[in-house]
Protein backbone atom coordinates (compact mmCIF):
# COMPACT_ATOMS: atom_id res chain seq x y z
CA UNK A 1 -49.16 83.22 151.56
CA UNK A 2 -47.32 83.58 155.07
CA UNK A 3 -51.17 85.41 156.35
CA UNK A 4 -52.97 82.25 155.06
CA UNK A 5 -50.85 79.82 156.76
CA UNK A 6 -50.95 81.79 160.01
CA UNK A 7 -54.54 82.02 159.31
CA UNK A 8 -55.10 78.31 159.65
CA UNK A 9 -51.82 77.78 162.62
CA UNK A 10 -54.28 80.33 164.58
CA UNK A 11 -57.32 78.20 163.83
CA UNK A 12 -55.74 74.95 164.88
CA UNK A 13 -54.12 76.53 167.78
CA UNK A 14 -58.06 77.47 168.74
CA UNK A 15 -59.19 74.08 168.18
CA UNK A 16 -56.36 72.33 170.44
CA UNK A 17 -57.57 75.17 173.06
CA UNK A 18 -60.97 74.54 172.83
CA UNK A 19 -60.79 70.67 173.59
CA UNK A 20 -58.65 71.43 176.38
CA UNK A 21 -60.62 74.00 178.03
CA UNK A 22 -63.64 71.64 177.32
CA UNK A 23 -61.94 68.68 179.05
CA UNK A 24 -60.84 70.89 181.74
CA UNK A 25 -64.34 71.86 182.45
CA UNK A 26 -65.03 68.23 182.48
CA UNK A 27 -62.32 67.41 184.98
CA UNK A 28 -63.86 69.84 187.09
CA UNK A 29 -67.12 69.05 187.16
CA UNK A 30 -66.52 65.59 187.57
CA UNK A 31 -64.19 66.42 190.74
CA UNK A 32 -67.21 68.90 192.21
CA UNK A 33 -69.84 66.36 192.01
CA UNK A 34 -67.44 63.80 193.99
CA UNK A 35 -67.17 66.64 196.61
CA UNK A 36 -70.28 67.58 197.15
CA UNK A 37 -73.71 66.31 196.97
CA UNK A 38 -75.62 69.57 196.26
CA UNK A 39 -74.69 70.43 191.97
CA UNK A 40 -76.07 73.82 192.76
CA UNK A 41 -72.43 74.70 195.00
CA UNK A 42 -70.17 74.29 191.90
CA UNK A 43 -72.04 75.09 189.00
CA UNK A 44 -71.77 78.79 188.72
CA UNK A 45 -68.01 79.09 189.05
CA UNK A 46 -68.01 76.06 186.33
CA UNK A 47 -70.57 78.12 184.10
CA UNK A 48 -68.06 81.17 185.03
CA UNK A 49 -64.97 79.83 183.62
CA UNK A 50 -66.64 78.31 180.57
CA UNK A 51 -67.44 81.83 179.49
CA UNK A 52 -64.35 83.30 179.92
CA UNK A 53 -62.76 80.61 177.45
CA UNK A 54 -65.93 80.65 175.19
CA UNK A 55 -64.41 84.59 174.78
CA UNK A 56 -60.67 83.38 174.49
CA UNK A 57 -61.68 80.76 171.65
CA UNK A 58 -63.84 83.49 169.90
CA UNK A 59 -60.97 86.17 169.84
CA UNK A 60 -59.07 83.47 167.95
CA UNK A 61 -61.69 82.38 165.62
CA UNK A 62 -61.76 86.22 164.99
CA UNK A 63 -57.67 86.47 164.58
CA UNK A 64 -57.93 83.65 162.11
CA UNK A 65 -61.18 84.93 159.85
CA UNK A 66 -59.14 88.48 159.48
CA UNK A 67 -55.68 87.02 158.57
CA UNK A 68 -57.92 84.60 155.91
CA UNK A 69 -59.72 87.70 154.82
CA UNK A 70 -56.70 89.53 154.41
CA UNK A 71 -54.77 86.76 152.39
CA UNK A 72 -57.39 85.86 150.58
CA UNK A 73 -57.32 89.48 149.40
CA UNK A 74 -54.09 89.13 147.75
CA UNK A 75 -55.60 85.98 145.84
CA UNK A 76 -54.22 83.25 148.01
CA UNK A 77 -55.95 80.11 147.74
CA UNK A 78 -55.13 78.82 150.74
CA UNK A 79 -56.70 81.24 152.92
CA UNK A 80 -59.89 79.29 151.97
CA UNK A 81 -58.98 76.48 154.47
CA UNK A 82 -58.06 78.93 156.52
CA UNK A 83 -61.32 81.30 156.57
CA UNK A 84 -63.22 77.56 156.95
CA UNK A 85 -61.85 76.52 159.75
CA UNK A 86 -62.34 80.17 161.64
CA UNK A 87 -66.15 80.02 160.86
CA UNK A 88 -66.16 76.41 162.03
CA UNK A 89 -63.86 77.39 165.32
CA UNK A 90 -66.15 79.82 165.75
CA UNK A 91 -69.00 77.92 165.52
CA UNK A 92 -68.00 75.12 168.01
CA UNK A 93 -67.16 77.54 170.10
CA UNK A 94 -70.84 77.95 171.56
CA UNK A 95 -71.14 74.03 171.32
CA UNK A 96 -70.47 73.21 175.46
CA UNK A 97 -68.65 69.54 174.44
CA UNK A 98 -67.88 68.89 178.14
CA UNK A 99 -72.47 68.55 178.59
CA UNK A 100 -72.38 65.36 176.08
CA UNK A 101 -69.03 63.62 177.08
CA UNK A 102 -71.08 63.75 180.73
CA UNK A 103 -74.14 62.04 178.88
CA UNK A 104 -71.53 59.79 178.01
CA UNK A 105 -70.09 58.92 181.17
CA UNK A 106 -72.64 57.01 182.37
CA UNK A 107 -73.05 59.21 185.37
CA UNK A 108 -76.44 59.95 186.65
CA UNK A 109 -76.94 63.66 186.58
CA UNK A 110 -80.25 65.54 187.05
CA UNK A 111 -80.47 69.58 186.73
């Protein structure tokens, strides 16, 4: 029982890190584009960073599906929740959320 409920602490700790990172890349694009005209400048130490955490929030969905797996094992049924929420932190982990709350923003931004 104690790997399943680690199993899903680890997921939620990965969710609360990925809409942080994702709002941090946010911040920062939104403060580079009021610095500077030219998007091209910014963008690839943005695009940079956003991998590196895209890694980060994978190693944790990762963490999470093996402690599931493992509980599960032992016939816990708990570690269901907790195996569901890896595969969906792992899944919104390729999903760049900081691109749509820009669509959002009302800003006009061309590529």
């Amino acid at each position: 029982m104690k790997k399943g409920v680690l199993s899903i602490g680890i997921a939620c700790i990965g969710f609360y890190f990925l809409y942080t990172s994702n709002m941090d890349l946010y911040h920062r694009f939104l403060d580079g584009l009021a610095q500077s005209q030219n998007v091209s400048e910014f963008t690839p130490t943005i695009f940079a960073f956003g991998k590196t955490l895209k890694i980060i929030t994978l190693c944790m969905g990762l963490l999470s599906l093996y402690f599931g797996i493992i509980s599960f094992l032992k016939k816990n049924k708990i570690a269901i929740i907790g195996i569901l929420l890896a595969i969906l932190l792992m899944v919104c982990s390729f999903i760049p959320f900081w691109k749509y709350m820009l669509k959002n923003s009302g800003l006009d931004i061309s590529f």
